[in-house]
N, C-alpha and C. Protein backbone atom coordinates (compact mmCIF):
# COMPACT_ATOMS: atom_id res chain seq x y z
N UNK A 1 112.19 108.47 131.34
CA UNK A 1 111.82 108.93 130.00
C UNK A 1 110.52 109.74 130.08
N UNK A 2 110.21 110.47 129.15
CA UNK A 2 109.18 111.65 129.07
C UNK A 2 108.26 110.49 128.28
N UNK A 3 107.07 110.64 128.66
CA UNK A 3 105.97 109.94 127.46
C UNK A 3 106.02 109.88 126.13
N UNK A 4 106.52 111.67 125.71
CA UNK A 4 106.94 111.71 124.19
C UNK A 4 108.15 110.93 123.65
N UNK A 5 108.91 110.60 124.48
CA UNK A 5 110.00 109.59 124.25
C UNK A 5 109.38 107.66 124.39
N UNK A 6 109.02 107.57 125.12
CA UNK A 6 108.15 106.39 124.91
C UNK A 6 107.87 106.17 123.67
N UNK A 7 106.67 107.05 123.28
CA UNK A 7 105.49 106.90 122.32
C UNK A 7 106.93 107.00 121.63
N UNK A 8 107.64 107.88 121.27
CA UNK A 8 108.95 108.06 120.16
C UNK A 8 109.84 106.08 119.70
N UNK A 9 109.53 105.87 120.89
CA UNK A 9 110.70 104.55 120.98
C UNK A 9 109.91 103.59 120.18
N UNK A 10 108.56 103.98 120.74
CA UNK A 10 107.25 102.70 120.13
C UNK A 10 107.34 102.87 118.46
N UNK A 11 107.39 103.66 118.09
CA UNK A 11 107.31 104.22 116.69
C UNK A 11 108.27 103.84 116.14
N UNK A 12 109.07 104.13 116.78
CA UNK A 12 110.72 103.65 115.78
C UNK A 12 110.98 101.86 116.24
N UNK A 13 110.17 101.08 117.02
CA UNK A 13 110.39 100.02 117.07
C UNK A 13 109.38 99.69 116.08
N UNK A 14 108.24 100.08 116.00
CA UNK A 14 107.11 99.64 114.93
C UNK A 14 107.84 99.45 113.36
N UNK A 15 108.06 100.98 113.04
CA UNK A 15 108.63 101.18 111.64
C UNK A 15 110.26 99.69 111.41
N UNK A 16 111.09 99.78 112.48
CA UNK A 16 111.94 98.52 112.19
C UNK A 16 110.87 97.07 112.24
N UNK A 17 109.64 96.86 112.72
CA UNK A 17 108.69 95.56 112.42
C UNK A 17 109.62 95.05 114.02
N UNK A 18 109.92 95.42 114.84
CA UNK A 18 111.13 94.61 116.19
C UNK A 18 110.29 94.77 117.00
N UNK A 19 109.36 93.90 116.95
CA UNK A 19 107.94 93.15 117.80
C UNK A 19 109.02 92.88 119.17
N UNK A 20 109.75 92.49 119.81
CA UNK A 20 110.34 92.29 121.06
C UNK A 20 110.66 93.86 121.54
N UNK A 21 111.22 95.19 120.60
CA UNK A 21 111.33 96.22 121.45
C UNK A 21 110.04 97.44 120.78
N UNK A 22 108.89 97.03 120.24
CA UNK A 22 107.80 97.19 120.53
C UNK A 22 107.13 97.18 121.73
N UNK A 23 107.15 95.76 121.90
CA UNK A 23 105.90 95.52 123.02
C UNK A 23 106.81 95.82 124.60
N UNK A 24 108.04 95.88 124.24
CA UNK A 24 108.79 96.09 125.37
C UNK A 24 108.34 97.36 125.79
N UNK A 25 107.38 98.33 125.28
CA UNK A 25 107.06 99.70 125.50
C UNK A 25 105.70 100.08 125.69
N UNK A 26 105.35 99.01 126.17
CA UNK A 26 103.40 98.28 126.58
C UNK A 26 103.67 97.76 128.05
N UNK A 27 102.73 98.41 128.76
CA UNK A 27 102.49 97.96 130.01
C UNK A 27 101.82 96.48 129.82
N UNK A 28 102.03 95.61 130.80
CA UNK A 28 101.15 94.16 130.60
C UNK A 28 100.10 93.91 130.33
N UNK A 29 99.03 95.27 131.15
CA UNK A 29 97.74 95.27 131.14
C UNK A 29 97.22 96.11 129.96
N UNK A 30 98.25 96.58 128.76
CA UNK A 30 97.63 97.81 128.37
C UNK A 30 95.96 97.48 127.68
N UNK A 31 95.59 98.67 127.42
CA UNK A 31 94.39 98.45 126.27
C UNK A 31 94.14 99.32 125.15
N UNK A 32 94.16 98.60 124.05
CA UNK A 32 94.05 99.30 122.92
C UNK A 32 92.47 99.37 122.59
N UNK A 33 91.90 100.51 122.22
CA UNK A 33 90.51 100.89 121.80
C UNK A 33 90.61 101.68 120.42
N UNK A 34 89.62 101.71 119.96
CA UNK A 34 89.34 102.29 118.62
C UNK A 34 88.34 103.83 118.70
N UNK A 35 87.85 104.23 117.84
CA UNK A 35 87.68 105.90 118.08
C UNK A 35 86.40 105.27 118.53
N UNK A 36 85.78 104.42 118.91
CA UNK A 36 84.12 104.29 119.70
C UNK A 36 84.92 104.01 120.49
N UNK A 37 85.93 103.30 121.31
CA UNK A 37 85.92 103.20 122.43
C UNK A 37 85.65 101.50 122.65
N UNK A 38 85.45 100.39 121.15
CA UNK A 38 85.50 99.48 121.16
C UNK A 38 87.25 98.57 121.45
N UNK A 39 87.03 97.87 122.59
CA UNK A 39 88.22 97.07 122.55
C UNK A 39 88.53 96.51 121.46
N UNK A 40 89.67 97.25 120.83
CA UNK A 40 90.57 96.19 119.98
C UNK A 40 91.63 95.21 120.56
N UNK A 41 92.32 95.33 121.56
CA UNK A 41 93.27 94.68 122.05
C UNK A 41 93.35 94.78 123.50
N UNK A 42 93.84 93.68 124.76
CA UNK A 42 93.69 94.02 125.61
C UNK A 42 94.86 93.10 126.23
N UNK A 43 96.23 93.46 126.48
CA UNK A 43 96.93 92.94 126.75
C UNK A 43 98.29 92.68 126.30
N UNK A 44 99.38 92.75 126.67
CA UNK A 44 100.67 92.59 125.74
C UNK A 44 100.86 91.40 125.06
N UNK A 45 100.30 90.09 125.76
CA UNK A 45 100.30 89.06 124.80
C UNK A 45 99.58 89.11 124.07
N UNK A 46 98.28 89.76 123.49
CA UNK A 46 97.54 89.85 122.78
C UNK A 46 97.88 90.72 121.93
N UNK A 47 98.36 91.77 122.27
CA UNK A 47 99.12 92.90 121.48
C UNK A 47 100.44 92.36 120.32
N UNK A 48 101.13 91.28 120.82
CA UNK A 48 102.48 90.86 120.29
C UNK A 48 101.77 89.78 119.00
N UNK A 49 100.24 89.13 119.17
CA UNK A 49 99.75 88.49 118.68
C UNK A 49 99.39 89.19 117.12
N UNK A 50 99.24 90.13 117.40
CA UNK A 50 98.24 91.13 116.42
C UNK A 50 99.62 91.84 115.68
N UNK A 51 100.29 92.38 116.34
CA UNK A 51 101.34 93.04 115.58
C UNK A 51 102.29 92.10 115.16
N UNK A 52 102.67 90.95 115.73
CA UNK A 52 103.73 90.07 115.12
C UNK A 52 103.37 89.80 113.80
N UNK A 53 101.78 89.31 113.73
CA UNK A 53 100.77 89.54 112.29
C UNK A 53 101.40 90.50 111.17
N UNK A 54 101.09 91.73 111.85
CA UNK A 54 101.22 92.25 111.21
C UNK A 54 102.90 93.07 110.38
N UNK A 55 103.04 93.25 111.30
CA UNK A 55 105.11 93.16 110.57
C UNK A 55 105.03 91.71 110.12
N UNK A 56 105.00 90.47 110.09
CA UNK A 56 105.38 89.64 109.13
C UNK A 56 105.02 90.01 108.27
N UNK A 57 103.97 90.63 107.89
CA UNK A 57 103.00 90.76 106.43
C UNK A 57 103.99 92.04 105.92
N UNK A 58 104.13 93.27 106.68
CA UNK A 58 104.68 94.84 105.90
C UNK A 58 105.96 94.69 106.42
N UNK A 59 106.76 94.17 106.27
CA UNK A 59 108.16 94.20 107.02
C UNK A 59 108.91 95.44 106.16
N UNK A 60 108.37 96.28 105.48
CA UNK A 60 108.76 97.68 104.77
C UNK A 60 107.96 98.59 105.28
N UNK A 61 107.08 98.63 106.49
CA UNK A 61 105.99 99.53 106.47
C UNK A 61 106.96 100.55 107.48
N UNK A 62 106.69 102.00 107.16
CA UNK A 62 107.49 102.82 108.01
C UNK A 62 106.45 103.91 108.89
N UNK A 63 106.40 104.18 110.00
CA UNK A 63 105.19 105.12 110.37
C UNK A 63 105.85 106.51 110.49
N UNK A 64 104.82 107.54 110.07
CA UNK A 64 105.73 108.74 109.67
C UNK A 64 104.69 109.81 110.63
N UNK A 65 105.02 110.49 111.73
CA UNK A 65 104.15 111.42 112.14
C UNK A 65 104.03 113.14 111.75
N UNK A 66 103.42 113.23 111.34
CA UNK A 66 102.87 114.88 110.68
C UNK A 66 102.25 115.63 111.60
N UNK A 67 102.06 115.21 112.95
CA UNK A 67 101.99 116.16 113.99
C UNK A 67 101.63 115.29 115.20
N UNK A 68 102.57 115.75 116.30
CA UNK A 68 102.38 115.26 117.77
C UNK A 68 102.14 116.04 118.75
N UNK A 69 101.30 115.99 119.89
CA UNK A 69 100.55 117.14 120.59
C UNK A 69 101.15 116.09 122.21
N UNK A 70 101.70 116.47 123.18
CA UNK A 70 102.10 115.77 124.15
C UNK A 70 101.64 117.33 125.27
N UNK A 71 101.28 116.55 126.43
CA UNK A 71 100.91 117.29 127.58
C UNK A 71 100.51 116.22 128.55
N UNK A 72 101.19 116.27 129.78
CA UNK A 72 101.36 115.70 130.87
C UNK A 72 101.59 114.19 130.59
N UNK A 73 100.37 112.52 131.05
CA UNK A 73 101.06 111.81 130.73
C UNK A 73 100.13 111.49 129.17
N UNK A 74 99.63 112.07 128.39
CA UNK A 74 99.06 111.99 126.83
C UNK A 74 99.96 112.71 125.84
N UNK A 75 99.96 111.79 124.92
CA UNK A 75 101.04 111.94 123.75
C UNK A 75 99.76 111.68 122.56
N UNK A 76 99.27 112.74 121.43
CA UNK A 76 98.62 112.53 120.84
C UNK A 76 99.33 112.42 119.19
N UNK A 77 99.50 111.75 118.61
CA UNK A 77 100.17 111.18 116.93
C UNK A 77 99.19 111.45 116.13
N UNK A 78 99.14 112.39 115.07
CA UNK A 78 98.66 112.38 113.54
C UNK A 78 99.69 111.57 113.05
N UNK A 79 99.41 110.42 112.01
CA UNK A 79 100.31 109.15 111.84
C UNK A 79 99.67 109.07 110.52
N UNK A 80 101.37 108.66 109.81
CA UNK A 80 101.00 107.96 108.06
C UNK A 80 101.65 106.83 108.35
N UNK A 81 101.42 105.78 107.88
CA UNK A 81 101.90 104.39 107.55
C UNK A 81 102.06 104.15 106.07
N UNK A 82 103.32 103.78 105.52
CA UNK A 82 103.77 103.59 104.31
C UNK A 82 104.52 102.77 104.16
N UNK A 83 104.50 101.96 102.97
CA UNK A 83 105.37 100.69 102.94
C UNK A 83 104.15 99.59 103.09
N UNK A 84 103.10 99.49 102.66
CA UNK A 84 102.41 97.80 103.33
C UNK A 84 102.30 97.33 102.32
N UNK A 85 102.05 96.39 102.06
CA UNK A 85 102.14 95.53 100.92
C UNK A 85 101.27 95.81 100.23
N UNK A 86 100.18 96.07 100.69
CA UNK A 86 99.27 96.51 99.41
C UNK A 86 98.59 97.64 99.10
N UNK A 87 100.18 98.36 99.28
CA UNK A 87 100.79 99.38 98.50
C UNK A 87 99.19 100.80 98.92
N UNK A 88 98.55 100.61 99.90
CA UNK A 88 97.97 101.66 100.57
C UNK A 88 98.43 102.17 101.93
N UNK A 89 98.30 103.64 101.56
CA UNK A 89 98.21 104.13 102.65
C UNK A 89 97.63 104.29 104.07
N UNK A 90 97.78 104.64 105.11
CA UNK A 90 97.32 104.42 106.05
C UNK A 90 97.48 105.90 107.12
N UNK A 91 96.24 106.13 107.42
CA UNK A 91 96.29 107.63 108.06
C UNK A 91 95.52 107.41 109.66
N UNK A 92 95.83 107.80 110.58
CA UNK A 92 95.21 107.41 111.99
C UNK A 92 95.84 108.53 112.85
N UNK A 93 95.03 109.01 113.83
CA UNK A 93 95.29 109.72 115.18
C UNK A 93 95.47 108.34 116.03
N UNK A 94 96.21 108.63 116.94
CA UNK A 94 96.56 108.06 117.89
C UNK A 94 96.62 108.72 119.14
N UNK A 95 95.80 108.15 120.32
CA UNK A 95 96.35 108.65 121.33
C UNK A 95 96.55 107.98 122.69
N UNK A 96 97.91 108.47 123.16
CA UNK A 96 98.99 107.50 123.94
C UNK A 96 98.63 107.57 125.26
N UNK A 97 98.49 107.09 126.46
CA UNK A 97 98.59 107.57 127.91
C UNK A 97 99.69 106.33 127.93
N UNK A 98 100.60 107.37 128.72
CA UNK A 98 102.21 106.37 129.28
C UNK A 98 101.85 106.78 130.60
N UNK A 99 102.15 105.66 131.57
CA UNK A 99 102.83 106.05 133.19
C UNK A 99 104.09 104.96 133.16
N UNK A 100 104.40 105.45 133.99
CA UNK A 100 105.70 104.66 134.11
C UNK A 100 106.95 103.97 133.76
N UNK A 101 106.98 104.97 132.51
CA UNK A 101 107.51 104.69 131.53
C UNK A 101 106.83 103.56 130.48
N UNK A 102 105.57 103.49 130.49
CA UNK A 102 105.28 102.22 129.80
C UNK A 102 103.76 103.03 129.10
N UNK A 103 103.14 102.14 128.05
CA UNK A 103 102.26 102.87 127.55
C UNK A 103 101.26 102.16 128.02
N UNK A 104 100.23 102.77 128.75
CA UNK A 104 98.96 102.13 129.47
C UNK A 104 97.57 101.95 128.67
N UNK A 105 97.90 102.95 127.54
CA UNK A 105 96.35 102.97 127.08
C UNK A 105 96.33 103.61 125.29
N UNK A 106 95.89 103.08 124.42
CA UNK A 106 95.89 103.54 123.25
C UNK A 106 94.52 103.53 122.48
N UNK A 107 94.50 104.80 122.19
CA UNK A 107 92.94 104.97 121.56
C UNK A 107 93.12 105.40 119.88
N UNK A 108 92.93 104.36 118.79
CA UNK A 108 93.53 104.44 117.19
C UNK A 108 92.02 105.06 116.50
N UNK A 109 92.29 106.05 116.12
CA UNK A 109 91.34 106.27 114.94
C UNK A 109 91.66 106.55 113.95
N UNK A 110 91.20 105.81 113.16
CA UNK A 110 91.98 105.61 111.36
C UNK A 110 91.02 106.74 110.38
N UNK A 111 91.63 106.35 109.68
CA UNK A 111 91.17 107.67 108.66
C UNK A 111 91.14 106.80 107.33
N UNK A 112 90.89 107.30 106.01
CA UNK A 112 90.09 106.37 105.12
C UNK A 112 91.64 106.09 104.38
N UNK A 113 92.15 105.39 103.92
CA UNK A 113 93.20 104.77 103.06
C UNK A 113 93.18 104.80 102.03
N UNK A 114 94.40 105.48 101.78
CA UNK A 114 94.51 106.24 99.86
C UNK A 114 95.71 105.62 99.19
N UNK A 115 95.16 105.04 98.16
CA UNK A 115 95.68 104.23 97.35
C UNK A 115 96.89 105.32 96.98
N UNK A 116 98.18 104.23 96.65
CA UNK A 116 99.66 104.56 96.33
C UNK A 116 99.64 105.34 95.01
């Protein structure tokens, strides 16, 4: 698979809330960071911890991308999130490093959340 297909699979497992073929698309070791570069997450069991969270809570939330920039193994997402329960929006860059078919590294920077 191409990275942009990865990051593609991750997305469409997110938007169904299918935490088993989610994380199935996370390397073991991955690490998730935030736009400083602060660890948010560090690990697939830790990862399944945080997102299982979170799809129980938006099990309507759908992620919608408005522009993707892919070159070699980086896949970069302009991302809307819609559907959460409390009924805000959600705007974030994302950006992906896949090897091996698996996603190694995710860096989320959110953007300010605009009411429905």
């Amino acid at each position: 698979m191409t990275p942009e297909q990865v990051v593609q699979k991750q997305l469409d497992a997110y938007s169904m809330c299918d935490l088993d073929a989610f994380a199935a698309t996370y390397a073991p070791d991955v690490k998730v960071t935030d736009g400083t570069g602060k660890l948010v997450c560090e690990g697939v069991a830790q990862l399944r911890e945080i997102y299982g969270r979170l799809f129980e809570a938006n099990p309507h939330q759908i992620a919608l991308i408005t522009k993707r920039i892919a070159g070699g193994d980086w896949v970069i997402d302009d991302e809307t999130v819609i559907g959460r329960s409390d009924n805000k929006t959600r705007n974030a860059v994302a950006i992906y490093r896949v090897q091996d078919d698996l996603i190694t590294h995710v860096t989320l920077i959110a953007k300010i959340a605009k009411g429905a």
